[in-house]
Protein backbone atom coordinates (compact mmCIF):
# COMPACT_ATOMS: atom_id res chain seq x y z
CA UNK A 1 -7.47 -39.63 7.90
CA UNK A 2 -6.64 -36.25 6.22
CA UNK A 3 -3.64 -34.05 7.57
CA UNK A 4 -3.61 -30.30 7.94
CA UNK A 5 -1.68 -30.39 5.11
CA UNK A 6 -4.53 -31.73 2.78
CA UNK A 7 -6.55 -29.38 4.22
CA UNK A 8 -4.78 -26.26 3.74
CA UNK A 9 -4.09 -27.54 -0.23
CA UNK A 10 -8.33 -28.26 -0.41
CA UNK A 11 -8.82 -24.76 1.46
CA UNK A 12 -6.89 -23.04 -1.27
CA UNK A 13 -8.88 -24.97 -4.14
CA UNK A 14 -12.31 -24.50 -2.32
CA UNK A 15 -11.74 -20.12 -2.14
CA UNK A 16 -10.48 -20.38 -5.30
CA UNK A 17 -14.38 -21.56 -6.10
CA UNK A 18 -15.94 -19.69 -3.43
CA UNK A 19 -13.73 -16.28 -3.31
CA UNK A 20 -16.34 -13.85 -1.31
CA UNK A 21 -16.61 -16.61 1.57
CA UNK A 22 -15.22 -16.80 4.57
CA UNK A 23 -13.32 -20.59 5.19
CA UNK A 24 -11.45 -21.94 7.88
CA UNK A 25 -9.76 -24.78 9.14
CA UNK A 26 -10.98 -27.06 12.25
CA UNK A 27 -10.05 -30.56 13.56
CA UNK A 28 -12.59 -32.87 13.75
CA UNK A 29 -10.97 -36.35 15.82
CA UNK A 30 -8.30 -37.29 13.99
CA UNK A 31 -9.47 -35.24 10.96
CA UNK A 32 -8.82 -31.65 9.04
CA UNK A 33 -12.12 -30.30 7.98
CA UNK A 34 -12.91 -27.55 6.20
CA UNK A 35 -15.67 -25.28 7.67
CA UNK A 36 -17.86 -22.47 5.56
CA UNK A 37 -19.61 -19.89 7.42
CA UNK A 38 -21.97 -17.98 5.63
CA UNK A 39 -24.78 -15.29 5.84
CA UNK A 40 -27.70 -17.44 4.52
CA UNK A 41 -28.52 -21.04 3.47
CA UNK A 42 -26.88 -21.74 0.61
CA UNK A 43 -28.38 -23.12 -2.40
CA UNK A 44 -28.56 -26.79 -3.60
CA UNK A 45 -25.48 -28.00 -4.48
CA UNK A 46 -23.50 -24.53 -4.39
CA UNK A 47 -21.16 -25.72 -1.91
CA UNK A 48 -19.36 -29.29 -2.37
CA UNK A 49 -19.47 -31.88 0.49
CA UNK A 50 -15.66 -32.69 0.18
CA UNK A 51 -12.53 -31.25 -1.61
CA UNK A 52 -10.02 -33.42 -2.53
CA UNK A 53 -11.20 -36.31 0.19
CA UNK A 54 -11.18 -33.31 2.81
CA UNK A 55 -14.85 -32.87 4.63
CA UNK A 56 -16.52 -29.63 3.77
CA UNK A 57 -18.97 -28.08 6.78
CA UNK A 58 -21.05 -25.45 6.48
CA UNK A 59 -22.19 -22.90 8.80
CA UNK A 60 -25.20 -20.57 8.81
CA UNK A 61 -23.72 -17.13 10.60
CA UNK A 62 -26.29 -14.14 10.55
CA UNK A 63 -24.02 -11.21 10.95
CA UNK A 64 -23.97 -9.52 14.31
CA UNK A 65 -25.56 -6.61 14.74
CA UNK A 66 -25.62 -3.88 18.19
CA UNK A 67 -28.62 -1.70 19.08
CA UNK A 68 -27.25 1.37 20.16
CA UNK A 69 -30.04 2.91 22.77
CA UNK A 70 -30.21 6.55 23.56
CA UNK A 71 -29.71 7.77 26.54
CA UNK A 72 -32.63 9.04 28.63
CA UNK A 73 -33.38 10.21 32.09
CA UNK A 74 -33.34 6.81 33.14
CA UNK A 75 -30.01 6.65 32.06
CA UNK A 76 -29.26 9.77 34.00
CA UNK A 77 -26.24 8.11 35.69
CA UNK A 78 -23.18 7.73 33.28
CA UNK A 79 -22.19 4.46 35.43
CA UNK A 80 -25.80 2.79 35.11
CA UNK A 81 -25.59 3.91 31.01
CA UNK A 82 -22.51 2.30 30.78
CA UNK A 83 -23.07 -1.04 32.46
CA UNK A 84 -26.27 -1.59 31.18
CA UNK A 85 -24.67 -0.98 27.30
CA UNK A 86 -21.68 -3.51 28.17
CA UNK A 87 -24.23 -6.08 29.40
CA UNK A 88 -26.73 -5.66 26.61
CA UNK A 89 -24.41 -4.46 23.87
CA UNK A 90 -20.61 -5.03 23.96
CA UNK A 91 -20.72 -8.05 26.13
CA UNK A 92 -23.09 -10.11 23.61
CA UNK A 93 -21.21 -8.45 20.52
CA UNK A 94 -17.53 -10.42 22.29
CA UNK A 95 -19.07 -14.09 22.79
CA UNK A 96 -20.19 -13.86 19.33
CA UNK A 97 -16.98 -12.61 17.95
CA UNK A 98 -15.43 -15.10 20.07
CA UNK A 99 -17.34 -18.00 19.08
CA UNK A 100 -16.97 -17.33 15.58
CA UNK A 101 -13.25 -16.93 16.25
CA UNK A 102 -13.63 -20.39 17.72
CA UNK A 103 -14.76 -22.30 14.69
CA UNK A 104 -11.86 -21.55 12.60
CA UNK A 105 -8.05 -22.54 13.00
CA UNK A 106 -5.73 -19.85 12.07
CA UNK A 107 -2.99 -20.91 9.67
C-alpha cells in the first residue's frame, strides 16, 4: 500500500525527470498513484511505470480547442447566438476542463 506521503516524495522525483509535464496525484483503492497527462503518446520507455514503489499512469490529453463561428443572419438574434455558442462552445470547453480537473488531486 503506498501513502500520499510516498506519493507526493515520488511526484517530486518524477517532475524533477519530466519538468514540462503536467503530474498529479489520484487514489486508486487503497493506493496513491501518480497520473501523467500528456499531449501525445509518449515514446518507449520515456516515462517509468513506478517511482519509488509508487504506480505511474499515463494519460493521453489532446488539448482543447473552441471553434469560434461568426455570426450570420441566421444568427440574427443575439439570444439564439448566444445559446447556441454556450451549447456548442463554452459548455463542451467546462466538462473537459472539469474532467481533467478530475483526474488530479490537488496538494
Amino acid at each position: 500500500m503506498t501513502t500520499l506521503e510516498q506519493a507526493r516524495a515520488a511526484k517530486d522525483k518524477l517532475k524533477a525527470q519530466l519538468p514540462e509535464t503536467t503530474i498529479g496525484i489520484s487514489q486508486e483503492g487503497e493506493d496513491y498513484v501518480l497520473r501523467v497527462a500528456l499531449l501525445e503518446a509518449p515514446a518507449p520507455n520515456t516515462i517509468p511505470a513506478e517511482v519509488d514503489g509508487v504506480k505511474v499512469m499515463t494519460e493521453v490529453v489532446p488539448m482543447p480547442t473552441i471553434q469560434v463561428v461568426e455570426a450570420t443572419p441566421w444568427f440574427a438574434d443575439k439570444q439564439v447566438y448566444l445559446t447556441t455558442l454556450d451549447k456548442f462552445a463554452v459548455q463542451p470547453a467546462k466538462k473537459a476542463y472539469q474532467k481533467l480537473s478530475g483526474l488530479f488531486k490537488k496538494d
